[in-house]
C-alpha atoms as a PDB file:
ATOM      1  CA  UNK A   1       3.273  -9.919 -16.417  1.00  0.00           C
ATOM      2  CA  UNK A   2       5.241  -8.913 -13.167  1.00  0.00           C
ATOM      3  CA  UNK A   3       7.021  -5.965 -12.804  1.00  0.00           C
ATOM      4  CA  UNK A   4      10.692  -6.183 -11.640  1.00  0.00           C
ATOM      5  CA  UNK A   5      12.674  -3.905  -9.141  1.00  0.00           C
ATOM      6  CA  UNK A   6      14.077  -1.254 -11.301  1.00  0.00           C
ATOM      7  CA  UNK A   7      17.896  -1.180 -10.501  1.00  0.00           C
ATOM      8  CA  UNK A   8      18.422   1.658  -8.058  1.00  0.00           C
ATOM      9  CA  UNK A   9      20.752   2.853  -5.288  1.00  0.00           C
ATOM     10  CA  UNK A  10      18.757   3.745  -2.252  1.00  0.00           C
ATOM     11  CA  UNK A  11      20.978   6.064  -1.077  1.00  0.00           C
ATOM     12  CA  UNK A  12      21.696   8.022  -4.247  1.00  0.00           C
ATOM     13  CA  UNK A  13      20.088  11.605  -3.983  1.00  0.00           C
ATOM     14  CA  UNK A  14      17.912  11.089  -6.592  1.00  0.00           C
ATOM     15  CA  UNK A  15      16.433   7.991  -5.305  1.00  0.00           C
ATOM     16  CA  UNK A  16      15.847   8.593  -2.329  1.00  0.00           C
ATOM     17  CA  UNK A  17      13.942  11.780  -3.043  1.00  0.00           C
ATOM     18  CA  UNK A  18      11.581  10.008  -5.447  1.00  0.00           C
ATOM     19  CA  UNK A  19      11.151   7.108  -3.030  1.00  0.00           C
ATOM     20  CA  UNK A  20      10.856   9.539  -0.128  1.00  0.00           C
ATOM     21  CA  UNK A  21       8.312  11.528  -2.184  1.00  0.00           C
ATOM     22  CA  UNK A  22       6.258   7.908  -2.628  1.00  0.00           C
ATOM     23  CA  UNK A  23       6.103   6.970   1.028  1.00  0.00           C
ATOM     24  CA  UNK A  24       4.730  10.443   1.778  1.00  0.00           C
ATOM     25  CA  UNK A  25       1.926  10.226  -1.228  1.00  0.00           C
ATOM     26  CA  UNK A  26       0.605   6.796   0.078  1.00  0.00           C
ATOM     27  CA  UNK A  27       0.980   7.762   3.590  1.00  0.00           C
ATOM     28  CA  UNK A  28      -0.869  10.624   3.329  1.00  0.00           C
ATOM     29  CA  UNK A  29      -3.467   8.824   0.548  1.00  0.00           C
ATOM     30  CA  UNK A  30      -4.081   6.334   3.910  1.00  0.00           C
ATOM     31  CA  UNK A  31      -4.241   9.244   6.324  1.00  0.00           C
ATOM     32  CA  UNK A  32      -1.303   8.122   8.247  1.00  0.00           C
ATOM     33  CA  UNK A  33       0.795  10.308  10.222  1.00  0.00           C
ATOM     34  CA  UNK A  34       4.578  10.294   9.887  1.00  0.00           C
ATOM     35  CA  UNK A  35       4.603  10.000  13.442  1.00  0.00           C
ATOM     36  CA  UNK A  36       1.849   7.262  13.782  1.00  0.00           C
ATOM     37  CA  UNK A  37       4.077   5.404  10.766  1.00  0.00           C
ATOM     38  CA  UNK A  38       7.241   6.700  13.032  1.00  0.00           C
ATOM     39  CA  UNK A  39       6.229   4.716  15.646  1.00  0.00           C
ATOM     40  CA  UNK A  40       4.607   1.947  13.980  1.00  0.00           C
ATOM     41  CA  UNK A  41       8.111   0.941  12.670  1.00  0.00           C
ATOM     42  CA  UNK A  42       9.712   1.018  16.197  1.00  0.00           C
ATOM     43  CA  UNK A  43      11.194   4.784  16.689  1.00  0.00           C
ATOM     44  CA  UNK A  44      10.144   7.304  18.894  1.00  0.00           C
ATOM     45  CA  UNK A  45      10.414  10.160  16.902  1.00  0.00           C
ATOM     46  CA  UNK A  46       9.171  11.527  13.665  1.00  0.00           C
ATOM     47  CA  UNK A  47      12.371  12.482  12.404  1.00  0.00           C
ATOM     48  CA  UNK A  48      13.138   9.290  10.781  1.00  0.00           C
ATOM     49  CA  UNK A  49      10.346   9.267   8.684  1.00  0.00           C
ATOM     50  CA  UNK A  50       9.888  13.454   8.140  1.00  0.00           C
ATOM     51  CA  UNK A  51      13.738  13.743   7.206  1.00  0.00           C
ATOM     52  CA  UNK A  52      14.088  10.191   4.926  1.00  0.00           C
ATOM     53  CA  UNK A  53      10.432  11.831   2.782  1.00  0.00           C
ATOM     54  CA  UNK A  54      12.004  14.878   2.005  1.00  0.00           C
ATOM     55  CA  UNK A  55      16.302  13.421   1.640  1.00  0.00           C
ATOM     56  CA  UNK A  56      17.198  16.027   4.649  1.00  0.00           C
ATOM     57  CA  UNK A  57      20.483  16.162   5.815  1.00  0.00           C
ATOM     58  CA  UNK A  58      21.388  12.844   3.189  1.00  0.00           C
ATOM     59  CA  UNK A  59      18.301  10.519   5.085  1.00  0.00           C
ATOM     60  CA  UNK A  60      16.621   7.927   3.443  1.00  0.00           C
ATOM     61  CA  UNK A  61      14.473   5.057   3.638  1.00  0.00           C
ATOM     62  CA  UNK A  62      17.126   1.701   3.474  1.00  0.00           C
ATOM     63  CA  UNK A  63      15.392  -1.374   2.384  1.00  0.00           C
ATOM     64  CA  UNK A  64      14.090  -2.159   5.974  1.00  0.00           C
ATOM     65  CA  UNK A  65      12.215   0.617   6.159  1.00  0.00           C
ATOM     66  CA  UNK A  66      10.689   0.276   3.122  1.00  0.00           C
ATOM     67  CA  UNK A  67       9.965  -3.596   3.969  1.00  0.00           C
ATOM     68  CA  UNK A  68       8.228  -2.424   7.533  1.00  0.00           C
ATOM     69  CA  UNK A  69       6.300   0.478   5.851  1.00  0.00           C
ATOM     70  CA  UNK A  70       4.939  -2.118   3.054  1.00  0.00           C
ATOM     71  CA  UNK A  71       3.616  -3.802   5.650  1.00  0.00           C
ATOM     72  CA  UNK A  72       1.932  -1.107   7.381  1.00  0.00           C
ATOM     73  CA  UNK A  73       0.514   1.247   4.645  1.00  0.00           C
ATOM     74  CA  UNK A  74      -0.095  -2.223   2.786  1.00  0.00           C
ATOM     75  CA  UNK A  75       1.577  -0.937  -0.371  1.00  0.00           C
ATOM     76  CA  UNK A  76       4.315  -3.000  -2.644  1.00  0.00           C
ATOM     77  CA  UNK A  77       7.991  -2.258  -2.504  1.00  0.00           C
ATOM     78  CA  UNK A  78       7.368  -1.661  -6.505  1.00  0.00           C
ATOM     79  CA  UNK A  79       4.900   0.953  -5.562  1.00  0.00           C
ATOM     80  CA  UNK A  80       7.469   2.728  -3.633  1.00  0.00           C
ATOM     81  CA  UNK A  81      10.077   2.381  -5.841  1.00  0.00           C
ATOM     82  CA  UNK A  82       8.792   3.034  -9.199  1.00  0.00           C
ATOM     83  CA  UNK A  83       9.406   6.496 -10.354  1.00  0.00           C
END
């Protein structure tokens, strides 16, 4: 049996610290750094990725992000959005 995509906002604060809280476990479980996975999805700076993991100053992972960085930790957008 599949799991479905719970029914979340992204953006709400609660959300996006457990999602951001995810993304770091299996980042770090790969031995990625947020700026290797920084640049890997296009930016030149670590701060999208280091503020979105910990919700600083409102950031968060949108549903692109999450797309790119299931494709380059190799983890499912369930994984990072289940609770």
């Amino acid at each position: 049996m599949s799991k479905s995509l719970p029914n979340l906002r992204l953006n709400s604060p609660i959300t996006s610290k457990v999602i951001g809280q995810n993304v770091a476990k299996v980042r770090k479980e790969r031995k990625v750094s947020q700026l290797s996975l920084s640049l890997d999805m296009g930016y030149k700076s670590v701060s999208v990725v280091s503020f979105a993991e910990i919700s600083l100053k409102g950031a968060y992972f949108n549903i692109a992000h999450l797309l790119q960085i299931s494709t380059i930790l190799n983890v499912s957008l369930i994984e990072q959005l289940s609770n």
